[in-house]
Protein backbone atom coordinates (compact mmCIF):
# COMPACT_ATOMS: atom_id res chain seq x y z
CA UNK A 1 7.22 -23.16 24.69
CA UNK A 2 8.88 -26.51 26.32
CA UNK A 3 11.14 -27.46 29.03
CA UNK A 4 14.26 -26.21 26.92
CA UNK A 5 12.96 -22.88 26.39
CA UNK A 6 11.23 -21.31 23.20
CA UNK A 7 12.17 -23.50 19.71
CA UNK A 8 10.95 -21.12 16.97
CA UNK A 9 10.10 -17.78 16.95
CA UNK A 10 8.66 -16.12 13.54
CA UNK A 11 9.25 -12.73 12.71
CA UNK A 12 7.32 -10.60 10.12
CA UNK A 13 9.35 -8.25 8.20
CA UNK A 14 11.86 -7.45 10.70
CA UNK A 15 13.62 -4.20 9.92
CA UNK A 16 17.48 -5.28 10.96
CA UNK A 17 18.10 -8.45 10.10
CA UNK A 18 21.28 -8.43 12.23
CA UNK A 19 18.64 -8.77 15.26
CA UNK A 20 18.04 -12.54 14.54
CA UNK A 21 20.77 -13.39 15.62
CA UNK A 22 19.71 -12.19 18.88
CA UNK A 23 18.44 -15.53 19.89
CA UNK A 24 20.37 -19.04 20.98
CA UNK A 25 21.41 -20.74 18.12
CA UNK A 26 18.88 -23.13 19.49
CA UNK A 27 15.84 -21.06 18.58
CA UNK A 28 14.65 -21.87 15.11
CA UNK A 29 13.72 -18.12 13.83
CA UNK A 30 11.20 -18.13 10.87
CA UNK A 31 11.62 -14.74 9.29
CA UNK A 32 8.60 -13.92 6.53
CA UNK A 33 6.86 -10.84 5.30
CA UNK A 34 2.93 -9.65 5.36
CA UNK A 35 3.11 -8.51 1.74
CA UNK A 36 0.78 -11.36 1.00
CA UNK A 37 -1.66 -9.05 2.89
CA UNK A 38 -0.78 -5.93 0.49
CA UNK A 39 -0.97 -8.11 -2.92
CA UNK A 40 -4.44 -9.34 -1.97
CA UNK A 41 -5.62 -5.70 -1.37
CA UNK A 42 -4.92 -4.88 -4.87
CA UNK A 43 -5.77 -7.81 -6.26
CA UNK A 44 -9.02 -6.66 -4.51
CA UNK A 45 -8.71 -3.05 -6.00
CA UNK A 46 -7.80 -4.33 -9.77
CA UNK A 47 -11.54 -6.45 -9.33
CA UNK A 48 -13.24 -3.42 -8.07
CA UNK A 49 -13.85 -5.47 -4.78
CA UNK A 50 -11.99 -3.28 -2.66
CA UNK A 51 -13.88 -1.62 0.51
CA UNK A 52 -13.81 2.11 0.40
CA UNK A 53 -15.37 4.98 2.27
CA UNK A 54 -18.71 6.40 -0.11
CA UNK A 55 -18.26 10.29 -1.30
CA UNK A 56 -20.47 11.45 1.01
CA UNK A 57 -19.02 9.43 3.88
CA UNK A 58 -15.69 11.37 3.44
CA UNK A 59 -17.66 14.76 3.38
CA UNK A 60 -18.78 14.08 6.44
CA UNK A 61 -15.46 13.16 7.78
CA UNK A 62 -13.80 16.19 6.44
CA UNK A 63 -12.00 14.01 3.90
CA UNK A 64 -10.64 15.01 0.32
CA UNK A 65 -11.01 12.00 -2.07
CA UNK A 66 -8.55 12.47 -4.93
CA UNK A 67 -9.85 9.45 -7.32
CA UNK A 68 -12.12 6.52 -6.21
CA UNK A 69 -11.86 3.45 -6.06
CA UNK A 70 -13.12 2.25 -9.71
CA UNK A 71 -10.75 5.28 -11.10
CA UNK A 72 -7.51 3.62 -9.32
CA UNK A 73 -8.69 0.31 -10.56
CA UNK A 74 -8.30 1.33 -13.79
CA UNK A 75 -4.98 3.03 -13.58
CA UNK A 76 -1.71 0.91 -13.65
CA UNK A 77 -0.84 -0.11 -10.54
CA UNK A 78 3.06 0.69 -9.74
CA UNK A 79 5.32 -0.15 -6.71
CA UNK A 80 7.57 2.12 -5.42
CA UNK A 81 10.03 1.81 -2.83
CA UNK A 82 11.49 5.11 -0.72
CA UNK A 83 14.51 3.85 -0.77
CA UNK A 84 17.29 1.25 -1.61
CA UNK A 85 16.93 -0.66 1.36
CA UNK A 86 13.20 -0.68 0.92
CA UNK A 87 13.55 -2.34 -2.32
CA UNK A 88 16.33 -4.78 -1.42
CA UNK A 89 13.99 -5.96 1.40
CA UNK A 90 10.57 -5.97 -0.86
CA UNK A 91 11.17 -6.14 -4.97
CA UNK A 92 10.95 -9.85 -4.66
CA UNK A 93 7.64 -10.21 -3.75
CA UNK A 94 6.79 -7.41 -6.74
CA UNK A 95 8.80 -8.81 -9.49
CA UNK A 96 7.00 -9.46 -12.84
CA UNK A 97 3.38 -8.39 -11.12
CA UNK A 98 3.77 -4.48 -11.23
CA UNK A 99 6.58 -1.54 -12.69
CA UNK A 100 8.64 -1.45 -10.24
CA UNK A 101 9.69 2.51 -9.00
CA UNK A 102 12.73 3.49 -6.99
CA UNK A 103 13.32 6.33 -5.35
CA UNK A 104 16.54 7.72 -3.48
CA UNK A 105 17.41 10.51 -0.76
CA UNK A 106 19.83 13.07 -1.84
CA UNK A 107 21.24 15.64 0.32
CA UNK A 108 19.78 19.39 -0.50
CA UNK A 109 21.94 21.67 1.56
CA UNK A 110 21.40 20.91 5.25
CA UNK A 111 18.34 18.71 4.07
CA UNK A 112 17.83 15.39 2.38
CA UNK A 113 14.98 15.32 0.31
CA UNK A 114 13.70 12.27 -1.56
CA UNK A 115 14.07 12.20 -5.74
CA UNK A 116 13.09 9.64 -8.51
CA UNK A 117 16.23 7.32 -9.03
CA UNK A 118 14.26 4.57 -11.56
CA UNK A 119 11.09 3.75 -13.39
CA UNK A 120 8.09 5.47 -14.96
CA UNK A 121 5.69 6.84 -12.75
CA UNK A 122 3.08 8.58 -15.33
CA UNK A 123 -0.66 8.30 -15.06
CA UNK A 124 0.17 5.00 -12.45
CA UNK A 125 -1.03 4.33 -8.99
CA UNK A 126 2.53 4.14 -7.00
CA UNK A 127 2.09 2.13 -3.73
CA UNK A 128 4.81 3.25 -1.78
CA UNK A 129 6.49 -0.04 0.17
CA UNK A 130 7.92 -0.44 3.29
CA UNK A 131 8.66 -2.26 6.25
CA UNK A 132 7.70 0.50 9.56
CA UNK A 133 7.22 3.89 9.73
CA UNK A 134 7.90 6.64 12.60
CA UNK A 135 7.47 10.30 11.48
CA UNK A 136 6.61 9.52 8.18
CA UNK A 137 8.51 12.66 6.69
CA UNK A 138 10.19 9.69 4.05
CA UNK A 139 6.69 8.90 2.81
CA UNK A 140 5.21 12.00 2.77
CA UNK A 141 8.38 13.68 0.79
CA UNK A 142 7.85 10.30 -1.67
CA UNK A 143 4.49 11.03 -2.29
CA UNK A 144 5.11 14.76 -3.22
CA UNK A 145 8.16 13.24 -5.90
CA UNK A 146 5.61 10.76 -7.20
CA UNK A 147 2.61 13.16 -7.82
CA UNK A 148 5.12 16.16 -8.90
CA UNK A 149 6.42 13.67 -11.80
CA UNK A 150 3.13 12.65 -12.99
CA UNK A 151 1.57 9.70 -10.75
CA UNK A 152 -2.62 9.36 -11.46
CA UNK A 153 -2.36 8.56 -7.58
CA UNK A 154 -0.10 7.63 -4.20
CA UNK A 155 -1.02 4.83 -1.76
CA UNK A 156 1.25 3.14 1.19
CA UNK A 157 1.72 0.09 2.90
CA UNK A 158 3.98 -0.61 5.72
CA UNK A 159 3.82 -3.53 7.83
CA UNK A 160 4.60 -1.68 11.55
CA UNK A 161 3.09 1.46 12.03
CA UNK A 162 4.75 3.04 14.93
CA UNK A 163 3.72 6.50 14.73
CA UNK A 164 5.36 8.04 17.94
CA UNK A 165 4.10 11.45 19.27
CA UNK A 166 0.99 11.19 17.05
CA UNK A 167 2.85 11.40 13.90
CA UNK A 168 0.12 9.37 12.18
CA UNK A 169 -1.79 12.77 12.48
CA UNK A 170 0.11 14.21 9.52
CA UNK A 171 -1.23 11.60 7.49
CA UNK A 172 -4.99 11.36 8.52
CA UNK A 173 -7.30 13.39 6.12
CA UNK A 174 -3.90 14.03 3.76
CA UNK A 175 -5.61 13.88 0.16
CA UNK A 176 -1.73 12.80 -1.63
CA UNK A 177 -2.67 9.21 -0.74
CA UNK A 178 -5.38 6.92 -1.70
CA UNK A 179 -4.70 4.15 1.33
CA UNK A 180 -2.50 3.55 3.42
CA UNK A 181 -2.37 0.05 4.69
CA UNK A 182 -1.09 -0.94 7.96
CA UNK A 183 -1.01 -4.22 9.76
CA UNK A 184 -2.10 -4.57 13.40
CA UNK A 185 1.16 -5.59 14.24
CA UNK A 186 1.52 -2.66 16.67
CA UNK A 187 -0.51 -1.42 19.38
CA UNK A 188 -0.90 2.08 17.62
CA UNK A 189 -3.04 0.93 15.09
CA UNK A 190 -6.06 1.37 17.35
CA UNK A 191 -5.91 5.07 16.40
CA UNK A 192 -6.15 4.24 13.19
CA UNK A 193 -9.57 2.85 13.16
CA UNK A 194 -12.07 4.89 10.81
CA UNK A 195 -9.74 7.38 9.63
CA UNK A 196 -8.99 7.15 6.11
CA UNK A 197 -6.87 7.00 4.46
CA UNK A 198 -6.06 4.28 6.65
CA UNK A 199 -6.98 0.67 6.42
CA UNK A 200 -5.35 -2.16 8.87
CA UNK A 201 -4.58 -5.03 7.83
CA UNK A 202 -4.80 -8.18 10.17
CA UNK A 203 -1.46 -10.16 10.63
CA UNK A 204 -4.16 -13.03 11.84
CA UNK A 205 -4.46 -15.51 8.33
CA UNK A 206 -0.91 -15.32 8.27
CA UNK A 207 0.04 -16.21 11.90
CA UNK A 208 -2.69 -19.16 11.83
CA UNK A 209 -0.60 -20.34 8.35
CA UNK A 210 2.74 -20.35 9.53
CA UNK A 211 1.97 -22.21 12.92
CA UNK A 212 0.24 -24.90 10.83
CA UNK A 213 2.87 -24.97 8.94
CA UNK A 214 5.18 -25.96 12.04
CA UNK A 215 7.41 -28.89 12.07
């Protein structure tokens, strides 16, 4: 902050990116992404380094686990987007590291349902990428497409877990996903402490970066 107001603001995966213009073309706005955050995970996961809740640990909590974690760290890992704004936004960052998978909605009547568009999905682990999630109907209907056509195992990462009217409840327990990673981007994340499939992710390492990385 100085005497002429604020000079740069930085912005983590922003979901319109119409809204940066929203500042004075005087404000310097940074956008970048906490994928870093999600590729270190399963770099993590591919070394069988990866934290995980033991079996009897998820008895306890009433949990199903569908594979652990030295099974998904043998399976291909794939990344799949719900949709083609999902992929426009992310593939960079997933280019030449994993198969990339893309899925579509389609309209089923009065419904729209999510489908496989692209990509092979067999025996892989699909981490389903995106930038927020509300309801989390899209993600739930793309982890039922994945499994139905033959993924070893589902996971998720969003960066902004919103979860209004304690939608995150559909997920908690849910044995169609390995993790699901959220930042702590959003005050909601608090609920999501010790209930797997969950894991937060802090935005911390990369705020500290990109302000020492300031002009």
């Amino acid at each position: 902050m100085c005497a002429s107001g604020i000079p740069q603001v930085i912005i983590f995966d922003i979901h319109t990116l119409q809204n940066e213009f929203y500042f004075d073309d005087t404000v310097l706005v940074r956008h970048t992404s906490c994928v870093p955050l999600l590729k270190r995970e399963l770099s993590l996961l591919a070394e069988k380094k990866l934290d995980s809740d033991d079996e009897e640990s998820d008895k306890d909590k009433g949990q199903t686990t569908v594979a652990r974690v030295a099974d998904l760290a043998d399976m291909p890992i794939a990344v799949a987007f719900p949709d083609e704004g999902a992929y426009k936004r992310f593939h960079a960052h997933f280019d030449k590291l994993y198969e990339l998978i893309i899925c579509h909605k389609v309209r089923d009547g009065d419904k729209r349902i999510v489908k496989l568009k692209e990509g092979d999905v067999k025996d892989k682990h699909c981490v389903i990428v995106d930038d927020l999630v509300q309801s989390g109907s899209t993600l739930l209907q793309c982890a039922k497409t994945l499994l139905a056509n033959g993924a070893g195992a589902v996971s998720a990462y969003v960066t902004h877990a919103i979860f209004p009217n304690e939608s995150h409840e559909k997920f908690v327990g849910n044995s169609d996903f390995q993790f699901f990673w959220v930042t702590n981007s959003h005050p909601v994340t608090r609920k999501l402490v010790d209930k797997p499939p969950f894991k937060i992710l802090s935005v911390a390492p990369l705020v500290i970066d990109e302000i020492l990385d300031l002009p």
